[in-house]
Protein backbone atom coordinates (compact mmCIF):
# COMPACT_ATOMS: atom_id res chain seq x y z
CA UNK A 1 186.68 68.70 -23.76
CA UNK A 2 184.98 67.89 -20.48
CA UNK A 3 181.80 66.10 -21.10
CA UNK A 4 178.56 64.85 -19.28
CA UNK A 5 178.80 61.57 -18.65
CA UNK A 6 175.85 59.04 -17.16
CA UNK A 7 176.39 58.29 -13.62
CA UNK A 8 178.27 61.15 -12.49
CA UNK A 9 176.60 64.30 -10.60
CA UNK A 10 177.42 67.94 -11.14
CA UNK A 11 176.87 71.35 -8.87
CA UNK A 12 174.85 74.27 -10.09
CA UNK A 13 176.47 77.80 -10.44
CA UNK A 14 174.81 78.69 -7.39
CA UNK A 15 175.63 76.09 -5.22
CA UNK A 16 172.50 76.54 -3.24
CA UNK A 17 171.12 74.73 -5.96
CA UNK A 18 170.66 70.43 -5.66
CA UNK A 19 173.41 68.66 -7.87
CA UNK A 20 171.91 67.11 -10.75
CA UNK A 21 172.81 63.20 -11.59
CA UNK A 22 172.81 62.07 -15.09
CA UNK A 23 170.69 59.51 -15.96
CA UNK A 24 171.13 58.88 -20.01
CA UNK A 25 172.85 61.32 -22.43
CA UNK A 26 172.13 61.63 -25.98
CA UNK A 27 174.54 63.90 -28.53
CA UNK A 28 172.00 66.74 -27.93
CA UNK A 29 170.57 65.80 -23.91
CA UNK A 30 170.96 64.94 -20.87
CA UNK A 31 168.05 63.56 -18.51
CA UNK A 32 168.77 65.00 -15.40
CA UNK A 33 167.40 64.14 -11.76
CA UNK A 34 167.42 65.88 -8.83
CA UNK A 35 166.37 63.18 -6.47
CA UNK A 36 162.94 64.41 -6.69
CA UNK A 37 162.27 64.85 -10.53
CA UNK A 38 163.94 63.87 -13.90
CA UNK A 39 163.87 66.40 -16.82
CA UNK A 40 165.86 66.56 -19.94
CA UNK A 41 168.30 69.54 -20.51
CA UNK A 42 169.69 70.41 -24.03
CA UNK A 43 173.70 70.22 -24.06
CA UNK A 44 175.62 73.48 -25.71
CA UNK A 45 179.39 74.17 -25.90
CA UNK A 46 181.73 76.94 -24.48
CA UNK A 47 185.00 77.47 -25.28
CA UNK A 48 187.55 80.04 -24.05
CA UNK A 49 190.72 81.76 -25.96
CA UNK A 50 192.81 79.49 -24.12
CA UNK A 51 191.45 76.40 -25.74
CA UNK A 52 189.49 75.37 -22.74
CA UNK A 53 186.27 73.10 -23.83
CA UNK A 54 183.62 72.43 -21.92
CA UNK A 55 179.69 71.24 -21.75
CA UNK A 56 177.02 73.19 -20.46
CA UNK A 57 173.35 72.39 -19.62
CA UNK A 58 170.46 75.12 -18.66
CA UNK A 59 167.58 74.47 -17.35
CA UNK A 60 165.47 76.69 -19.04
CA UNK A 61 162.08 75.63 -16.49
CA UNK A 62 163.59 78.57 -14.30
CA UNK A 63 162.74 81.32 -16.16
CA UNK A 64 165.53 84.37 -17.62
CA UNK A 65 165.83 85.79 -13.97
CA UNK A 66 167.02 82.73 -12.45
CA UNK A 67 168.74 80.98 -15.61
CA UNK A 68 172.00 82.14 -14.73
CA UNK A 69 171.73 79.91 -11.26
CA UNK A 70 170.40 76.97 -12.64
CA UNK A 71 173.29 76.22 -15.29
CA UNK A 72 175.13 73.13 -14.99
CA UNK A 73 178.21 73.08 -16.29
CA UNK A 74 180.71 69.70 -16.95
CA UNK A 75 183.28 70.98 -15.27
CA UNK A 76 181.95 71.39 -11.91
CA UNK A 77 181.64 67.65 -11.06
CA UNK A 78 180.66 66.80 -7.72
């Protein structure tokens, strides 16, 4: 399973969207920062048919139009 891990930076899924970098990770959260701001994000799951794991983080400040954009996913390290 690709994971968050503290230290690393990962791209949006709208990549006119900052990277985040991780800043401490708990089993449920990350604490994300922007450069500007850090926030915490609650971690979920997705897997595929194919066995594919991965984490995924949404920052749900962004509101249901734009929450799509602003998910962060493990596998799109920067």
């Amino acid at each position: 399973m690709k994971r968050f891990e503290v230290g690393h930076e990962y791209e949006s899924l709208d990549s006119g969207i900052d990277t985040i970098n991780v800043v401490k990770r708990t089993d449920k959260f990350i604490f994300a920062n922007n450069g500007m701001h850090e926030w915490r994000m609650k971690i979920r799951e997705a897997k595929w048919k194919n066995g594919f794991c991965y984490e995924y983080v949404v920052d749900s400040s962004a509101g249901n139009k734009w929450r799509d954009a602003f998910t962060f996913t493990a596998s799109l390290e920067h």
